[in-house]
PDB file of N, CA and C in Angstrom:
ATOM      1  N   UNK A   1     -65.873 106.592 -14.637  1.00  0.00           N
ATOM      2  CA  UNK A   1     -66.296 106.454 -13.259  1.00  0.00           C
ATOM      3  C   UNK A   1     -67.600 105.669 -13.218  1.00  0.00           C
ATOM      4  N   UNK A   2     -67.882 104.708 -12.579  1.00  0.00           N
ATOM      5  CA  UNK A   2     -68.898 104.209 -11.858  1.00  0.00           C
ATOM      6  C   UNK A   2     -69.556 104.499 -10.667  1.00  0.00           C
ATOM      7  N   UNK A   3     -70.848 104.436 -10.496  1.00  0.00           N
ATOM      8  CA  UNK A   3     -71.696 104.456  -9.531  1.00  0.00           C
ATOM      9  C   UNK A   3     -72.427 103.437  -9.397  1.00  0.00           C
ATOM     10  N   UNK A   4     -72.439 103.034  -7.837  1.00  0.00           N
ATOM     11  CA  UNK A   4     -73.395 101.858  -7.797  1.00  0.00           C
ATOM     12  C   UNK A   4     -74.333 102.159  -6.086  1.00  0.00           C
ATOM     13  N   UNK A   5     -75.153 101.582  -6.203  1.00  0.00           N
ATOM     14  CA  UNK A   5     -76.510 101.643  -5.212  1.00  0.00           C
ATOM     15  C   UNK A   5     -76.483 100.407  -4.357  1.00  0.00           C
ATOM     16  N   UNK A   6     -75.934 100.415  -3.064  1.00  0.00           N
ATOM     17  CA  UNK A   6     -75.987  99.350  -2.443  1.00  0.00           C
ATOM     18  C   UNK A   6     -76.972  99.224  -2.008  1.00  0.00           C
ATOM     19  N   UNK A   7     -77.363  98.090  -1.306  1.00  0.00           N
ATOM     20  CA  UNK A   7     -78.379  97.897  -0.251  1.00  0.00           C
ATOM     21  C   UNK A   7     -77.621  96.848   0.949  1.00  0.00           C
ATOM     22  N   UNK A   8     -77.678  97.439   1.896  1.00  0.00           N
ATOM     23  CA  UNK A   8     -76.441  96.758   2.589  1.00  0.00           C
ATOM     24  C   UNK A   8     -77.358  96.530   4.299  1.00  0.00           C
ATOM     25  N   UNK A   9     -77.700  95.007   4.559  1.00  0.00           N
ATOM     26  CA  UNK A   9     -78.566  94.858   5.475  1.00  0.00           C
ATOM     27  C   UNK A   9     -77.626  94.266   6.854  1.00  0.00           C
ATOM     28  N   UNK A  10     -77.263  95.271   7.953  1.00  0.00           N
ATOM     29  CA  UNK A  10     -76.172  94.774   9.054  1.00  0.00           C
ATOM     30  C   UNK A  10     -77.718  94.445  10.366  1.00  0.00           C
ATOM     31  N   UNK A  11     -76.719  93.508  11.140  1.00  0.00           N
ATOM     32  CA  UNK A  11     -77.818  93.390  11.951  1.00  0.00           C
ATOM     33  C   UNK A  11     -77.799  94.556  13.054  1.00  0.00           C
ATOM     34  N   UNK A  12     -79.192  95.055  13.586  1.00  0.00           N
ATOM     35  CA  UNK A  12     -79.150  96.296  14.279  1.00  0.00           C
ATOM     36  C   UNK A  12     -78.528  96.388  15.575  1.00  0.00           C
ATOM     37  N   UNK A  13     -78.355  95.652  16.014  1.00  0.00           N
ATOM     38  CA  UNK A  13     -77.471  95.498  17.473  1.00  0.00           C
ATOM     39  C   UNK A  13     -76.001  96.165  16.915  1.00  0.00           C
ATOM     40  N   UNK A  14     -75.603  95.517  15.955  1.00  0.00           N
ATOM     41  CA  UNK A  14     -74.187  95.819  15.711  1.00  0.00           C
ATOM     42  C   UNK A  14     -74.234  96.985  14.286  1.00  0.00           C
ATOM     43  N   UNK A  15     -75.147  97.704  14.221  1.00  0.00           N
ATOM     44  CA  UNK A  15     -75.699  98.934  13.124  1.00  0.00           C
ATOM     45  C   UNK A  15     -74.209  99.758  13.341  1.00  0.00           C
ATOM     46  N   UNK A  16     -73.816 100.317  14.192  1.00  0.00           N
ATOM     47  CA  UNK A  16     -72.662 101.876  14.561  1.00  0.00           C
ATOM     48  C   UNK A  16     -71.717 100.753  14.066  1.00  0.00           C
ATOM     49  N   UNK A  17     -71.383  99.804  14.406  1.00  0.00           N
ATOM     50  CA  UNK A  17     -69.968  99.201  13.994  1.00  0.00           C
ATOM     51  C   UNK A  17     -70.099  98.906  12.730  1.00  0.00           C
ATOM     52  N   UNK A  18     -70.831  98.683  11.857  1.00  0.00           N
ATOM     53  CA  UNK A  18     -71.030  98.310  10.581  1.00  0.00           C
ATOM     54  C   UNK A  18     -70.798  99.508   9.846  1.00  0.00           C
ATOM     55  N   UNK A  19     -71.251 101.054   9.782  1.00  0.00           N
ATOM     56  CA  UNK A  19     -70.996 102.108   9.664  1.00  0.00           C
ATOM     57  C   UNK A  19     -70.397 102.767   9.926  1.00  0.00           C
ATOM     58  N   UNK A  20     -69.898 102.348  10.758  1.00  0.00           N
ATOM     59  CA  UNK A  20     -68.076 102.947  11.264  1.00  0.00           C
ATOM     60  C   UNK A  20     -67.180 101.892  10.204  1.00  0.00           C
ATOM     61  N   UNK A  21     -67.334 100.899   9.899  1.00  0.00           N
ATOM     62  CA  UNK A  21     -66.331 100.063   8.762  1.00  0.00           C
ATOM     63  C   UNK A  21     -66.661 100.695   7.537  1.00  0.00           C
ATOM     64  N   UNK A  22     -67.685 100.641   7.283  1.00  0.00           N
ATOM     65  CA  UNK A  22     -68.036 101.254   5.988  1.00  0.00           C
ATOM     66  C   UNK A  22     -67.742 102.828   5.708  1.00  0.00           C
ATOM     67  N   UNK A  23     -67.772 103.487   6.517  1.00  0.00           N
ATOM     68  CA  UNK A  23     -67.320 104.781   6.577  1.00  0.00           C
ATOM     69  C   UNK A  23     -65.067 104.880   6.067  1.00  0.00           C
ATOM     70  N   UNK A  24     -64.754 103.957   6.185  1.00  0.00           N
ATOM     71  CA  UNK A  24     -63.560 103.434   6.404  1.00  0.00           C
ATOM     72  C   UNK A  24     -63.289 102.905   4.875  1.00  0.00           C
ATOM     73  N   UNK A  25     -63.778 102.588   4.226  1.00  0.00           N
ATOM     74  CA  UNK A  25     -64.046 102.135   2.846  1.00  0.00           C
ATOM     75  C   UNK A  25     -63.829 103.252   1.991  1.00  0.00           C
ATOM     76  N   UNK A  26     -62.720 102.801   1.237  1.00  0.00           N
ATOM     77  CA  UNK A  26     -62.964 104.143  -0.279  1.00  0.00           C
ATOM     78  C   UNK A  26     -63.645 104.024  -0.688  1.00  0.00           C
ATOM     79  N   UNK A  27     -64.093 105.278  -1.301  1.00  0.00           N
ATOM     80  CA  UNK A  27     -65.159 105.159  -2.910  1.00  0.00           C
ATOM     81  C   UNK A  27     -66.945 105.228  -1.859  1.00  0.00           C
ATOM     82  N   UNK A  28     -67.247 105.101  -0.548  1.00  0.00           N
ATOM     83  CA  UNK A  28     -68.335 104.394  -0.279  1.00  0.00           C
ATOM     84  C   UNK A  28     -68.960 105.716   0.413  1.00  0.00           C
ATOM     85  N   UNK A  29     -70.195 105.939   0.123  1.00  0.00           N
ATOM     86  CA  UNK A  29     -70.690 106.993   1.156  1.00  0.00           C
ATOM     87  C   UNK A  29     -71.827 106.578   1.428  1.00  0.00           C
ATOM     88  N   UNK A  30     -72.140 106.824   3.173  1.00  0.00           N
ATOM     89  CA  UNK A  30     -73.517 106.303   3.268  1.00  0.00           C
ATOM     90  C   UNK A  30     -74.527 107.248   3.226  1.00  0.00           C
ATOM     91  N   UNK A  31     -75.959 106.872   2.470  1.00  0.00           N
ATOM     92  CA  UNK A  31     -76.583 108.205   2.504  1.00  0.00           C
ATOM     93  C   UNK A  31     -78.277 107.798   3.463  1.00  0.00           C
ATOM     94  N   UNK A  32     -78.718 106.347   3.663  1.00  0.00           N
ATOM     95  CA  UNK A  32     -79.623 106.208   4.450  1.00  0.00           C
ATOM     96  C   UNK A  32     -79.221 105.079   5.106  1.00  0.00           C
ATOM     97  N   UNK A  33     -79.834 105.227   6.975  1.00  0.00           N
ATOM     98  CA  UNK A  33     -79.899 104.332   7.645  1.00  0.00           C
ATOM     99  C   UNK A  33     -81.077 104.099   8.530  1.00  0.00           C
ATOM    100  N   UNK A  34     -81.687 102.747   8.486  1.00  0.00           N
ATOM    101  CA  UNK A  34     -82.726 102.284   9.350  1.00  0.00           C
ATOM    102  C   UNK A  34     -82.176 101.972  10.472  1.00  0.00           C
ATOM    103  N   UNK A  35     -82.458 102.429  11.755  1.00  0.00           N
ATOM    104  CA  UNK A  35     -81.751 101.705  12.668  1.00  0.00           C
ATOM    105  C   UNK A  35     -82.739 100.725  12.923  1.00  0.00           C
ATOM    106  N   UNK A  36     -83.963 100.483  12.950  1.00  0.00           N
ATOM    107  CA  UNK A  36     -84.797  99.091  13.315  1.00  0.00           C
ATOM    108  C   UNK A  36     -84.452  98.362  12.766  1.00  0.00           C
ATOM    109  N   UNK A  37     -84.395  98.251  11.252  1.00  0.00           N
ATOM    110  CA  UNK A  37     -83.906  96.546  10.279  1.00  0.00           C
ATOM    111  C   UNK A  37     -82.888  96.240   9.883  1.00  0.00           C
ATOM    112  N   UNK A  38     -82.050  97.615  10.144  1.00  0.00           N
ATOM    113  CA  UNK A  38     -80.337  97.737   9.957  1.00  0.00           C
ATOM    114  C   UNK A  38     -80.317  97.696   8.573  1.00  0.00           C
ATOM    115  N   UNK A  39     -80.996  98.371   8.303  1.00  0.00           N
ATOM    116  CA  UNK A  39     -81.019  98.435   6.724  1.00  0.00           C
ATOM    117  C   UNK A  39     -80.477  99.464   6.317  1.00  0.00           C
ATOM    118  N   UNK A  40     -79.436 100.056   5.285  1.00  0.00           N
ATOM    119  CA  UNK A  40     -78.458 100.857   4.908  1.00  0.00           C
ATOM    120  C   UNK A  40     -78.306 101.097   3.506  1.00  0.00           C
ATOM    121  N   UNK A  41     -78.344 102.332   2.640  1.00  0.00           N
ATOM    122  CA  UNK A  41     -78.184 102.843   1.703  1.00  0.00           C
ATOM    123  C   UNK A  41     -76.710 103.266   1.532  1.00  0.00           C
ATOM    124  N   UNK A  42     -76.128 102.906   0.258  1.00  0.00           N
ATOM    125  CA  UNK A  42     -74.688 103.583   0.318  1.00  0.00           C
ATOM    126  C   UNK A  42     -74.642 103.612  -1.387  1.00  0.00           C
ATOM    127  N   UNK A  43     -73.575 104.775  -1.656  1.00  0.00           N
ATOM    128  CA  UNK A  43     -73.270 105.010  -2.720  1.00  0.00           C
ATOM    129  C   UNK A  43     -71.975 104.536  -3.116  1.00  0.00           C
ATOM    130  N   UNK A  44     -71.405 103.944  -4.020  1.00  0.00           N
ATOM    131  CA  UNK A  44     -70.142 103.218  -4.051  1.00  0.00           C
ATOM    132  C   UNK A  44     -69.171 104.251  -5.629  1.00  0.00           C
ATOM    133  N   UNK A  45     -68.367 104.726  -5.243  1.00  0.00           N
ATOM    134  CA  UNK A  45     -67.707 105.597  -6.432  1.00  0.00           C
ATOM    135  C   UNK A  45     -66.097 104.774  -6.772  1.00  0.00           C
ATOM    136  N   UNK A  46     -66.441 103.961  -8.128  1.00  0.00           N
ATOM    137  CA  UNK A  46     -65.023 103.087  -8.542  1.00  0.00           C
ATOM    138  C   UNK A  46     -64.486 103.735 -10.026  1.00  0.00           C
ATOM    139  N   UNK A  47     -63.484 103.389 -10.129  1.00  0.00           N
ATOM    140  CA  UNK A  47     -62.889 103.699 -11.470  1.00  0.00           C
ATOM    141  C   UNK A  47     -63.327 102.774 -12.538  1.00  0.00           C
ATOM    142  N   UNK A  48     -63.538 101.667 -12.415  1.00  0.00           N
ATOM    143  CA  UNK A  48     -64.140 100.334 -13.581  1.00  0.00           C
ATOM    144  C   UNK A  48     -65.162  99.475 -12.845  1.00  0.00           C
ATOM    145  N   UNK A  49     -65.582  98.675 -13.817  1.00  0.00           N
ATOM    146  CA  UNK A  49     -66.711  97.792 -13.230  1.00  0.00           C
ATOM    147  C   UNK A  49     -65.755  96.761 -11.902  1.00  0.00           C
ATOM    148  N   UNK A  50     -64.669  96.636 -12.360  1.00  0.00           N
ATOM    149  CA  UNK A  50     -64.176  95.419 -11.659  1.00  0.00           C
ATOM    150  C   UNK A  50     -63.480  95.728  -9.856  1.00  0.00           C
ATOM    151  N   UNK A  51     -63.267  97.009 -10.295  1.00  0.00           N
ATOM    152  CA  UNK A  51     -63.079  97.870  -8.884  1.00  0.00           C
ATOM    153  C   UNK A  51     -64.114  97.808  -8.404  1.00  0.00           C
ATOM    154  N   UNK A  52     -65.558  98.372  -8.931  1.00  0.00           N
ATOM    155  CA  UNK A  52     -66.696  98.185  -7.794  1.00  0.00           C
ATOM    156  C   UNK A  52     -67.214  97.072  -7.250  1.00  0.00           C
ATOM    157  N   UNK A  53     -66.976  95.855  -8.538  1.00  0.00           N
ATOM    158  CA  UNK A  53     -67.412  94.558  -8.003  1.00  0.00           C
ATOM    159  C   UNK A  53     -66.370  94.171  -6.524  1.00  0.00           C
ATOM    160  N   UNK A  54     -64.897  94.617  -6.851  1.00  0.00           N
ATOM    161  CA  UNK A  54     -64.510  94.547  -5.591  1.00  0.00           C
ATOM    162  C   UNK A  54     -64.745  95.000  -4.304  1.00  0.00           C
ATOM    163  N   UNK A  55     -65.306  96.601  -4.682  1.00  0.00           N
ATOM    164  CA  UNK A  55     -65.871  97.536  -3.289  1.00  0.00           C
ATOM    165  C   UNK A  55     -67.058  96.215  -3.060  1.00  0.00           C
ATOM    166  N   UNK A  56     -67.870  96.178  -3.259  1.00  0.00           N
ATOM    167  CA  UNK A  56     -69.224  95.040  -3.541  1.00  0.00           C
ATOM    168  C   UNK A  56     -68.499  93.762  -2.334  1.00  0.00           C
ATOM    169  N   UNK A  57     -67.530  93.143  -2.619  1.00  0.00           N
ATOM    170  CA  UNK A  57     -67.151  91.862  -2.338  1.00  0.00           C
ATOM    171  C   UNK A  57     -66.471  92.309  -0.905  1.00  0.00           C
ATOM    172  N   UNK A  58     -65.783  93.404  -0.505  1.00  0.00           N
ATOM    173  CA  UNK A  58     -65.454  94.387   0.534  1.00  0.00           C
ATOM    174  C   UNK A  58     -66.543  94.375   1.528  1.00  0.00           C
ATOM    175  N   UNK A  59     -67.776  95.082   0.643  1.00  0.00           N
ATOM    176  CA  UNK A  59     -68.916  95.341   1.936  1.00  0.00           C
ATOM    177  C   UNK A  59     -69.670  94.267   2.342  1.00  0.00           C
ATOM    178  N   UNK A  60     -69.206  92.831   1.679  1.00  0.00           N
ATOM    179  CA  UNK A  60     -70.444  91.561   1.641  1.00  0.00           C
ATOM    180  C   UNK A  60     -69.122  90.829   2.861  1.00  0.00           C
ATOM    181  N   UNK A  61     -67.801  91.075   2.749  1.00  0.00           N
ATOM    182  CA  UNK A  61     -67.179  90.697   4.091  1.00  0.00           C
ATOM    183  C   UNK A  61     -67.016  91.456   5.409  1.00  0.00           C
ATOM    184  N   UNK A  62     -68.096  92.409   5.274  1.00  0.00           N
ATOM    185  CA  UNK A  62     -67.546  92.999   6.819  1.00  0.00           C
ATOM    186  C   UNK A  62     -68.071  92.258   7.857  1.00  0.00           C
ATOM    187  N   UNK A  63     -67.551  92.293   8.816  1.00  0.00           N
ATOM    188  CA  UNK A  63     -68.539  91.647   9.825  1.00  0.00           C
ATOM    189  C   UNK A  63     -69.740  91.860  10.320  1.00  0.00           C
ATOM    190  N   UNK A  64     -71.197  90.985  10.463  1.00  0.00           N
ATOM    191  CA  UNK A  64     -72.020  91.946  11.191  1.00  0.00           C
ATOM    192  C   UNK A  64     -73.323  91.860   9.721  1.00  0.00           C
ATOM    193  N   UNK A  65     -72.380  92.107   8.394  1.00  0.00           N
ATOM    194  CA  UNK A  65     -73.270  92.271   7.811  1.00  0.00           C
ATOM    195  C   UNK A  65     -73.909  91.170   7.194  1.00  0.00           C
ATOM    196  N   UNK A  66     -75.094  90.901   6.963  1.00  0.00           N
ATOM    197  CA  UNK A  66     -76.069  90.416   6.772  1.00  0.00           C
ATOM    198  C   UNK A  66     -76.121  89.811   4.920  1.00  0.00           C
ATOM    199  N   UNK A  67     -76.325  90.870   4.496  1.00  0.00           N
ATOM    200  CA  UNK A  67     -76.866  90.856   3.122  1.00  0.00           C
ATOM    201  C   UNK A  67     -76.381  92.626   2.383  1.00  0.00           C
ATOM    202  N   UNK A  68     -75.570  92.241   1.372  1.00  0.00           N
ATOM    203  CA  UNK A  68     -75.478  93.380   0.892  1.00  0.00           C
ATOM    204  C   UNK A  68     -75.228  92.847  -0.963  1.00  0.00           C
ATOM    205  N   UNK A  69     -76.388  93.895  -1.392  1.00  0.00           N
ATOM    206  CA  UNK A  69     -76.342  93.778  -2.824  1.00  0.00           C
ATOM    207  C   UNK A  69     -76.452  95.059  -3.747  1.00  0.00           C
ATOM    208  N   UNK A  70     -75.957  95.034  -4.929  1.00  0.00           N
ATOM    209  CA  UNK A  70     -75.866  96.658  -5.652  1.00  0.00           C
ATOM    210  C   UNK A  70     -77.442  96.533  -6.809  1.00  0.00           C
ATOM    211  N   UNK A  71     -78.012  97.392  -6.266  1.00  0.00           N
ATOM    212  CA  UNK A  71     -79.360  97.613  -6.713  1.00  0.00           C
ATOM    213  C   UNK A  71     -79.662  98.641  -7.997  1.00  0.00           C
ATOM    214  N   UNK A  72     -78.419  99.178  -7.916  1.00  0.00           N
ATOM    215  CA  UNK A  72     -78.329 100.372  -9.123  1.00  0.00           C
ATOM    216  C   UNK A  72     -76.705 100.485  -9.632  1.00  0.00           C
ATOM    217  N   UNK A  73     -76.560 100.698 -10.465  1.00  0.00           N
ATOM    218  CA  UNK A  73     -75.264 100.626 -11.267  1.00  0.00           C
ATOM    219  C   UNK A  73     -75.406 102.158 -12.657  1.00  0.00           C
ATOM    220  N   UNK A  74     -74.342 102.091 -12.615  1.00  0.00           N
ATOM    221  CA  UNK A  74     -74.087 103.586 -13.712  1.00  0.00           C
ATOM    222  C   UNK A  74     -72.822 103.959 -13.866  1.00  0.00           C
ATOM    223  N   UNK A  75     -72.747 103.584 -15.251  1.00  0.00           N
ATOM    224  CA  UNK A  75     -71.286 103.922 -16.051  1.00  0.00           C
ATOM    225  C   UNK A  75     -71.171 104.802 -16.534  1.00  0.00           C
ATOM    226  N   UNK A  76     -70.312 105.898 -16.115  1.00  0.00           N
ATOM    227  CA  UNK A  76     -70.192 107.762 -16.377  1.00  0.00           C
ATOM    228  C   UNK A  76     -68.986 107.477 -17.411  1.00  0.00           C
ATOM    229  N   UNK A  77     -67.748 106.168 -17.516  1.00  0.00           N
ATOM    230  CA  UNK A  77     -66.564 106.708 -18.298  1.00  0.00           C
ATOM    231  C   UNK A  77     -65.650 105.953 -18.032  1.00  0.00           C
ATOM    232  N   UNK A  78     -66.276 104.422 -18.469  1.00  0.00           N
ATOM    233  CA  UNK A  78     -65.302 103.017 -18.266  1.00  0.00           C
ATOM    234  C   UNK A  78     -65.096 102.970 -19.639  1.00  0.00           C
ATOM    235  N   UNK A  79     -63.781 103.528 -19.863  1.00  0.00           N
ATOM    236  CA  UNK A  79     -62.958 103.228 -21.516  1.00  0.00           C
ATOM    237  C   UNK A  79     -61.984 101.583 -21.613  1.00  0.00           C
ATOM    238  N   UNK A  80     -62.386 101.247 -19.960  1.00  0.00           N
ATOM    239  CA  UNK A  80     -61.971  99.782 -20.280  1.00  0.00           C
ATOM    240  C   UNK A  80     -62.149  99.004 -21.106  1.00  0.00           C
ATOM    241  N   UNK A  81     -61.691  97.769 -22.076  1.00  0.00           N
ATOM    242  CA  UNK A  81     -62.415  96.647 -22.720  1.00  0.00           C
ATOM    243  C   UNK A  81     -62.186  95.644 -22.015  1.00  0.00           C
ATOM    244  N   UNK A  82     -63.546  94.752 -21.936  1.00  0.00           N
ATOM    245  CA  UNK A  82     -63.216  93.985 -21.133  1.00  0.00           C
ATOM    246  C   UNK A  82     -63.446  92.419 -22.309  1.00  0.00           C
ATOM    247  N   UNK A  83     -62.928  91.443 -22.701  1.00  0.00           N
ATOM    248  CA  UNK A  83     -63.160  90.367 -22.955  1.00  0.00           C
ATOM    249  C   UNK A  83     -64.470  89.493 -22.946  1.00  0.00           C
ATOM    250  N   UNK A  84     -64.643  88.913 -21.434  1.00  0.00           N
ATOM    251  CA  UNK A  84     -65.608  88.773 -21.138  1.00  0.00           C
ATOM    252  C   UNK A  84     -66.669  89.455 -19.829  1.00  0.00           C
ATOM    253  N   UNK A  85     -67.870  89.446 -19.398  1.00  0.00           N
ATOM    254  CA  UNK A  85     -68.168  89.773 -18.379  1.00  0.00           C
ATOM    255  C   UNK A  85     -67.582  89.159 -16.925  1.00  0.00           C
ATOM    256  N   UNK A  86     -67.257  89.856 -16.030  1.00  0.00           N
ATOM    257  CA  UNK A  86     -66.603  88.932 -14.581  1.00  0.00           C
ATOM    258  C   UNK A  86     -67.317  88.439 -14.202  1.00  0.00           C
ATOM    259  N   UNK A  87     -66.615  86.987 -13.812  1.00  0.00           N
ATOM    260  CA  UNK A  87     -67.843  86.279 -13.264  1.00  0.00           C
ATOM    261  C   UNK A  87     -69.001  86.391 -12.642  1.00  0.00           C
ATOM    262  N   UNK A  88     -68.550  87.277 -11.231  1.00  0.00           N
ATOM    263  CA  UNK A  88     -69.919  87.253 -10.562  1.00  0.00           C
ATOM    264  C   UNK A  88     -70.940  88.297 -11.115  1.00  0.00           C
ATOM    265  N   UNK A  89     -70.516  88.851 -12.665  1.00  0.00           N
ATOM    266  CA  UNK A  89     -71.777  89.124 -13.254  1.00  0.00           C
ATOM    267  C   UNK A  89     -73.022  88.360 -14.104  1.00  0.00           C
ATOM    268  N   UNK A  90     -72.407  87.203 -14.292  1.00  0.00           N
ATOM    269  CA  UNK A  90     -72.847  85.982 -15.032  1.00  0.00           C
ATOM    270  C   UNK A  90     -73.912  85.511 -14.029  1.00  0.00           C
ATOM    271  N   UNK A  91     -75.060  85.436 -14.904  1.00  0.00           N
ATOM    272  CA  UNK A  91     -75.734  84.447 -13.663  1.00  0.00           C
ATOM    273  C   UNK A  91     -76.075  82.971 -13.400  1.00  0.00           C
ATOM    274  N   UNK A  92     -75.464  82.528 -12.548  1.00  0.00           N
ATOM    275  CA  UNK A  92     -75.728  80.837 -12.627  1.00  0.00           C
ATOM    276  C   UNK A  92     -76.544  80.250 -12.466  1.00  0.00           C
ATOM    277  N   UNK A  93     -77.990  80.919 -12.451  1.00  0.00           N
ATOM    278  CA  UNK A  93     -79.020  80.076 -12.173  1.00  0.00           C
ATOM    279  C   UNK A  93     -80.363  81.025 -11.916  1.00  0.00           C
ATOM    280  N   UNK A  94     -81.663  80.326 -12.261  1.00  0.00           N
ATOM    281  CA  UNK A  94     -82.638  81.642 -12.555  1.00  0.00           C
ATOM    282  C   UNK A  94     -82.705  82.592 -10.737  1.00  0.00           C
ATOM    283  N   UNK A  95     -82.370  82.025 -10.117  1.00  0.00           N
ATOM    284  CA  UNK A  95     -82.416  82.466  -8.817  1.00  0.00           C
ATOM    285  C   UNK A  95     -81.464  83.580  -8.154  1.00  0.00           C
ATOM    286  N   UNK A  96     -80.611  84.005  -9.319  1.00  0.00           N
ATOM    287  CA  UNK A  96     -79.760  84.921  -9.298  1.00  0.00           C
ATOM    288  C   UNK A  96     -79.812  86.860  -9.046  1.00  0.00           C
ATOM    289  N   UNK A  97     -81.020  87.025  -9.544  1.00  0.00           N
ATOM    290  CA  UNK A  97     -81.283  87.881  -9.458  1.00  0.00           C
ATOM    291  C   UNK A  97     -82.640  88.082  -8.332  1.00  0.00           C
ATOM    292  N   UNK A  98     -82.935  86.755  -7.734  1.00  0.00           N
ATOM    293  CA  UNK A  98     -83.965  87.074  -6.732  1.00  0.00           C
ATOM    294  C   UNK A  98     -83.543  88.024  -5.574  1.00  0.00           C
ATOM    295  N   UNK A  99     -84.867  88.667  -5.124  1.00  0.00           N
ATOM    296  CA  UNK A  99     -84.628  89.609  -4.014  1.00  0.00           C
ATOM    297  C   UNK A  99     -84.139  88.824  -2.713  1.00  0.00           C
ATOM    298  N   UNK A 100     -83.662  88.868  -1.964  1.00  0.00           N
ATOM    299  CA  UNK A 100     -83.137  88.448  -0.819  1.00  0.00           C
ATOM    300  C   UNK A 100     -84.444  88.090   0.282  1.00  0.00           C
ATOM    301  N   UNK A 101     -84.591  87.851   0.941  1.00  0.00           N
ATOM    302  CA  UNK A 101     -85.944  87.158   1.526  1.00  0.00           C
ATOM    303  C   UNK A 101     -85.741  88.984   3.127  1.00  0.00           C
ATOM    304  N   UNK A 102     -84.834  88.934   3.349  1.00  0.00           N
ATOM    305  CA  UNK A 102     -84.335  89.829   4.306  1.00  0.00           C
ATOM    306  C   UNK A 102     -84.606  91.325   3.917  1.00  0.00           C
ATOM    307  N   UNK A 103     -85.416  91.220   2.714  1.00  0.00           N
ATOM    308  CA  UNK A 103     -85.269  92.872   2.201  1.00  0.00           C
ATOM    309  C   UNK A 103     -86.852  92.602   1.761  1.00  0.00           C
ATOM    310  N   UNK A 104     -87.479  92.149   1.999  1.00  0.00           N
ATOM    311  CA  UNK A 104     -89.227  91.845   1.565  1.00  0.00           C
ATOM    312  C   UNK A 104     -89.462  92.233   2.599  1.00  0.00           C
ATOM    313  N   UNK A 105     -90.510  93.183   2.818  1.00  0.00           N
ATOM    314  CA  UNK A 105     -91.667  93.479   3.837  1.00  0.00           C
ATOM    315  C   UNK A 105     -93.010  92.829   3.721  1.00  0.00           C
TER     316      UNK A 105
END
């Protein structure tokens, strides 16, 4: 099992509809919400890395939302082998791991 730490930024006008989709999502529980910056905490529960990267690619198409990235990750009991890493774990460029400009105070 995997765990991962979203940070999932919807814009606040449209905050209840963004959390009503996400609520709708397997594996996803939300555990904090800003309603001023629409800023949102969620916990993501997958069977392998490649399932969560999908939950991940799920919450980055909902509508509404902004910016959503997994800030914490934790492998409880992936007996998968995997070949290579999936792509969008690879990083293409030093700018890959920068913070999002939308999540700086």
């Amino acid at each position: 099992m995997n765990l991962s730490g979203i940070v999932v930024v919807a814009r606040p006008e449209r905050l209840t509809a963004v959390l009503r989709e996400l609520d709708a999502l397997p594996g996803i529980e939300v555990h904090q919400v800003d309603e001023a910056t629409g800023r949102i905490i969620v916990v993501q529960e997958a069977l392998d890395i490649l399932e969560e990267i999908e939950g991940l690619k799920r919450i980055k198409a909902l509508p509404h939302v902004v910016v959503a990235e997994m800030v914490y990750h934790y492998i409880a009991d992936d007996r998968q082998v995997y070949a290579d890493l999936p792509a969008e774990l690879v990083e293409q460029d030093s700018q890959a791991c920068a913070v999002p400009a939308c999540l700086n105070d």
